[in-house]
Structure formats: structure tokens, C-alpha cells
Protein backbone atom coordinates (compact mmCIF):
# COMPACT_ATOMS: atom_id res chain seq x y z
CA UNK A 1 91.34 82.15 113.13
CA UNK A 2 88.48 80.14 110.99
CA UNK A 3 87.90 83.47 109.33
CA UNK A 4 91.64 83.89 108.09
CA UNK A 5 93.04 80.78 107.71
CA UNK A 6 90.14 78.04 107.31
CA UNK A 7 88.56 79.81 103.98
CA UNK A 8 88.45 77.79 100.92
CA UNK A 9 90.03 80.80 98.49
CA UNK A 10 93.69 82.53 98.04
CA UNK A 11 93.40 84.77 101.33
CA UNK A 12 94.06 81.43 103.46
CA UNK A 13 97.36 80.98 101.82
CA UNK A 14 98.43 84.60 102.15
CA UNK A 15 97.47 84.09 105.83
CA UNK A 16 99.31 81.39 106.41
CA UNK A 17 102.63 83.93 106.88
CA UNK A 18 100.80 85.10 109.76
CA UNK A 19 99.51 82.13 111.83
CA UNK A 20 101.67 82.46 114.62
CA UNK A 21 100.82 86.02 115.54
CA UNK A 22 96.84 85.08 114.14
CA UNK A 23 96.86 81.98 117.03
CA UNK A 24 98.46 84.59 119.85
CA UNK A 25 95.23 87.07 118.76
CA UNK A 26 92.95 84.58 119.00
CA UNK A 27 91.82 84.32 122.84
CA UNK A 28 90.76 87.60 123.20
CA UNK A 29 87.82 89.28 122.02
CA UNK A 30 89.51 92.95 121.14
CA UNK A 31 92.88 91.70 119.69
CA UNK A 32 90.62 89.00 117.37
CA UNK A 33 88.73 91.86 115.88
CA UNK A 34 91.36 94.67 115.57
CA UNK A 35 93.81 91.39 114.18
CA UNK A 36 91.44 89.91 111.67
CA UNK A 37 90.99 93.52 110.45
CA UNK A 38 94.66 94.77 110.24
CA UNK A 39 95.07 91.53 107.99
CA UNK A 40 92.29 91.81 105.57
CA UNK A 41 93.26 95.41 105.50
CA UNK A 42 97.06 94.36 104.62
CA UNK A 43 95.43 91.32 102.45
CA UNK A 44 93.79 94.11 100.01
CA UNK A 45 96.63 96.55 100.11
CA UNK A 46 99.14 94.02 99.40
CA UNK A 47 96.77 92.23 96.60
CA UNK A 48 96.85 95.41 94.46
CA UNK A 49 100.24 96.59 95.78
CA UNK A 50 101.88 95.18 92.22
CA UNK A 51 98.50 95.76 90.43
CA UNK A 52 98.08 97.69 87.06
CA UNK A 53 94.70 98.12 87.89
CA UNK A 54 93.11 101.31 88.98
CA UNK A 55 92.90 101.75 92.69
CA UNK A 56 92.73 104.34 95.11
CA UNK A 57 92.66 103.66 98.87
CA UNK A 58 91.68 105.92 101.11
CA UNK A 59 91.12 105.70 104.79
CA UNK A 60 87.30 105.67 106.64
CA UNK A 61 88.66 108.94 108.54
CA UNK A 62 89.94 110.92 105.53
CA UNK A 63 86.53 110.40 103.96
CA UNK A 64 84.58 111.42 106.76
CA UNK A 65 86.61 114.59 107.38
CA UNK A 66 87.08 115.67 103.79
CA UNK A 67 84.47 114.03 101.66
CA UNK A 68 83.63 116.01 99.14
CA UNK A 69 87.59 117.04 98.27
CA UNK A 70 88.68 113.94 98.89
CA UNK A 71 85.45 111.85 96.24
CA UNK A 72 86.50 114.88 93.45
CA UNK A 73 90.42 113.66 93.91
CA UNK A 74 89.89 109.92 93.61
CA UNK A 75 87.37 110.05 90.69
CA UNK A 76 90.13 112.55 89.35
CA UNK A 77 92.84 109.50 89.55
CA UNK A 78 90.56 107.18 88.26
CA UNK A 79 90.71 109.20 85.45
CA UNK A 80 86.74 110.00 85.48
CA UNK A 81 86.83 113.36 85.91
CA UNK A 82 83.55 113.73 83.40
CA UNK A 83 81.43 112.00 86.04
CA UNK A 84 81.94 114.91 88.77
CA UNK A 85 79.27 117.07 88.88
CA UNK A 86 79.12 119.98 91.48
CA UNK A 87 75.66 118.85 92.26
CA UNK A 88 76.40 115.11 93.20
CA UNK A 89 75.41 115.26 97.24
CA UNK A 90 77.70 113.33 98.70
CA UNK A 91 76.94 114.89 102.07
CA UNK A 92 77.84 113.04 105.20
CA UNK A 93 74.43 111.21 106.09
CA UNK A 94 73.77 108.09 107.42
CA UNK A 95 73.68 104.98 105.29
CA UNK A 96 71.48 102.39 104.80
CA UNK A 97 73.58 99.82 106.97
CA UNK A 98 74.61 102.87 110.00
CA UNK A 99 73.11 101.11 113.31
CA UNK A 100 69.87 103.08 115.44
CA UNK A 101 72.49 103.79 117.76
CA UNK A 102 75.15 105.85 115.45
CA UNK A 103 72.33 107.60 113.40
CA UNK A 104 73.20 111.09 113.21
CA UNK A 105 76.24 111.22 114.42
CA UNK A 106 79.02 113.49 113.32
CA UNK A 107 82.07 112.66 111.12
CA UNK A 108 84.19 113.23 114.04
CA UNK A 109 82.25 110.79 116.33
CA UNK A 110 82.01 108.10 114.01
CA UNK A 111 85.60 108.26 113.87
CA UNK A 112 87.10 108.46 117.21
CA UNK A 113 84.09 107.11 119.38
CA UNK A 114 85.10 103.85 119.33
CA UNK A 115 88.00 105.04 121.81
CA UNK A 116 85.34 106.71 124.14
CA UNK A 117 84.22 102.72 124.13
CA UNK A 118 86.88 100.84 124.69
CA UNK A 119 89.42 100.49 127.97
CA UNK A 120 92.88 102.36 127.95
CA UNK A 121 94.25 99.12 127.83
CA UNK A 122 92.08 97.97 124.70
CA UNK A 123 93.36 100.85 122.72
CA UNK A 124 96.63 100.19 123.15
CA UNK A 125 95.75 96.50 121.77
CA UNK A 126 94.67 98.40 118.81
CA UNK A 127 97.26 100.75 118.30
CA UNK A 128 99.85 97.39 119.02
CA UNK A 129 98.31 94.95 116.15
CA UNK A 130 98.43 98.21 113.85
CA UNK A 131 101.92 98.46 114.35
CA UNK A 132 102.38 94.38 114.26
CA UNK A 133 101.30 94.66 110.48
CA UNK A 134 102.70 97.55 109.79
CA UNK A 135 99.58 99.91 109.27
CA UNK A 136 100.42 102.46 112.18
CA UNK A 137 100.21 105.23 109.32
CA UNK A 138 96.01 104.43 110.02
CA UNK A 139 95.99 104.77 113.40
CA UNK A 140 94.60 108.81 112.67
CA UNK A 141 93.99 110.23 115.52
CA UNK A 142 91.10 112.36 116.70
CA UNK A 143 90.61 115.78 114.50
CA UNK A 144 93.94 114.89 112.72
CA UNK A 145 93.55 114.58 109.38
């Protein structure tokens, strides 16, 4: 809740719509998370939605299954197709910020293991606050890409 609606910038105001379903997230630990990210995922997409700025969204699991296709196609849109160069390494590696405990792992595990986690009954928390804000179209689903 403080994170949403008790900042001092424009995303409080654009939260406001949602304060009702925000408050019924609130009490537990799961629905706070997967809630507070659906929004500020719907809070960016809907910021540039009327935009004439340059912007191309792409989903954590797209990248991590097609990376390389997927980096070549975006800087194409961008209209910067003089900074691709075949040998820019973009391999899949872990970043600076990946946690001791997901170092190494594959694409495919970075993506899905957070349902190997999580309860049945946590996922479909998930999968229900996706659909609440309309951003079912992300809920990608292991190996699909």
C-alpha cells in the first residue's frame, strides 16, 4: 500500500483508481508482491501507452529464451540498427545483481522456478492479480515462448 499510494510523485495519483483492489492485496504476503508488481508493470505500460517516444517492451521470459534475436529486433525498432554488431556477447550469464543462490542457472529456471517455490494455491494468486489488471498475456508459461 505505502509503496503505491503514499509516494510523493504522479504514480500515487494513477494508483488511486486502484485502492480498493490495492487495500484487499494488502494482508497477504504473495498477493502484496505479485499486486504491487502487476501495477507498476501496468503504471509503465500505460505511461508510454500514448507516448511518441521510442519504446519497446519486452517480457523477462522472451529475453531469456530468445536473447540474442530478440536484443537485434528491439535495437532494430529503435531505429539503431548501426550499433549491432555480430560480436556484441550478449550471452545469458549472470549479472552483477543475480543472488548466490540463482548463479548459474538456466534461462528456463530463472523463468519458471519461482512456481517450483511457491504453493498451488500461491500461483493461482499470481495468475488471479494478472488477470485483475489485465496482464494475463504475461503469465508465459514454462518453455512457451
Amino acid at each position: 500500500r505505502e509503496q503505491l499510494l503514499e509516494v510523493k510523485d504522479s504514480r500515487a495519483r494513477y494508483f488511486r483508481q486502484f485502492e480498493q483492489a490495492i487495500a484487499a492485496f494488502d494482508d497477504e504476503k504473495v498477493a502484496r508482491i505479485a499486486a504491487y508488481w502487476a501495477l507498476t508493470e501496468k503504471f509503465i505500460r500505460d505511461a508510454f501507452a500514448d507516448s511518441d517516444a521510442r519504446v519497446v517492451f519486452a517480457s523477462y521470459e522472451n529475453l531469456g529464451r530468445q536473447r540474442e534475436p530478440l536484443m537485434k529486433q528491439m535495437l532494430l525498432q529503435l531505429g539503431m540498427k548501426k550499433v549491432w554488431h555480430d560480436d556484441i556477447d550478449i550471452a545469458g550469464r549472470d549479472s552483477f545483481s543475480t543472488s548466490k543462490q540463482r548463479q548459474g542457472a538456466s534461462a528456463e529456471e530463472r523463468i519458471s522456478g519461482w512456481k517450483k517455490v511457491l504453493s498451488p494455491a500461491e500461483i493461482r494468486t499470481i495468475e488471479a492479480i494478472m488477470q485483475r489488471f489485465g496482464l494475463e498475456e504475461m503469465l508465459v508459461e514454462s518453455g512457451e515462448q
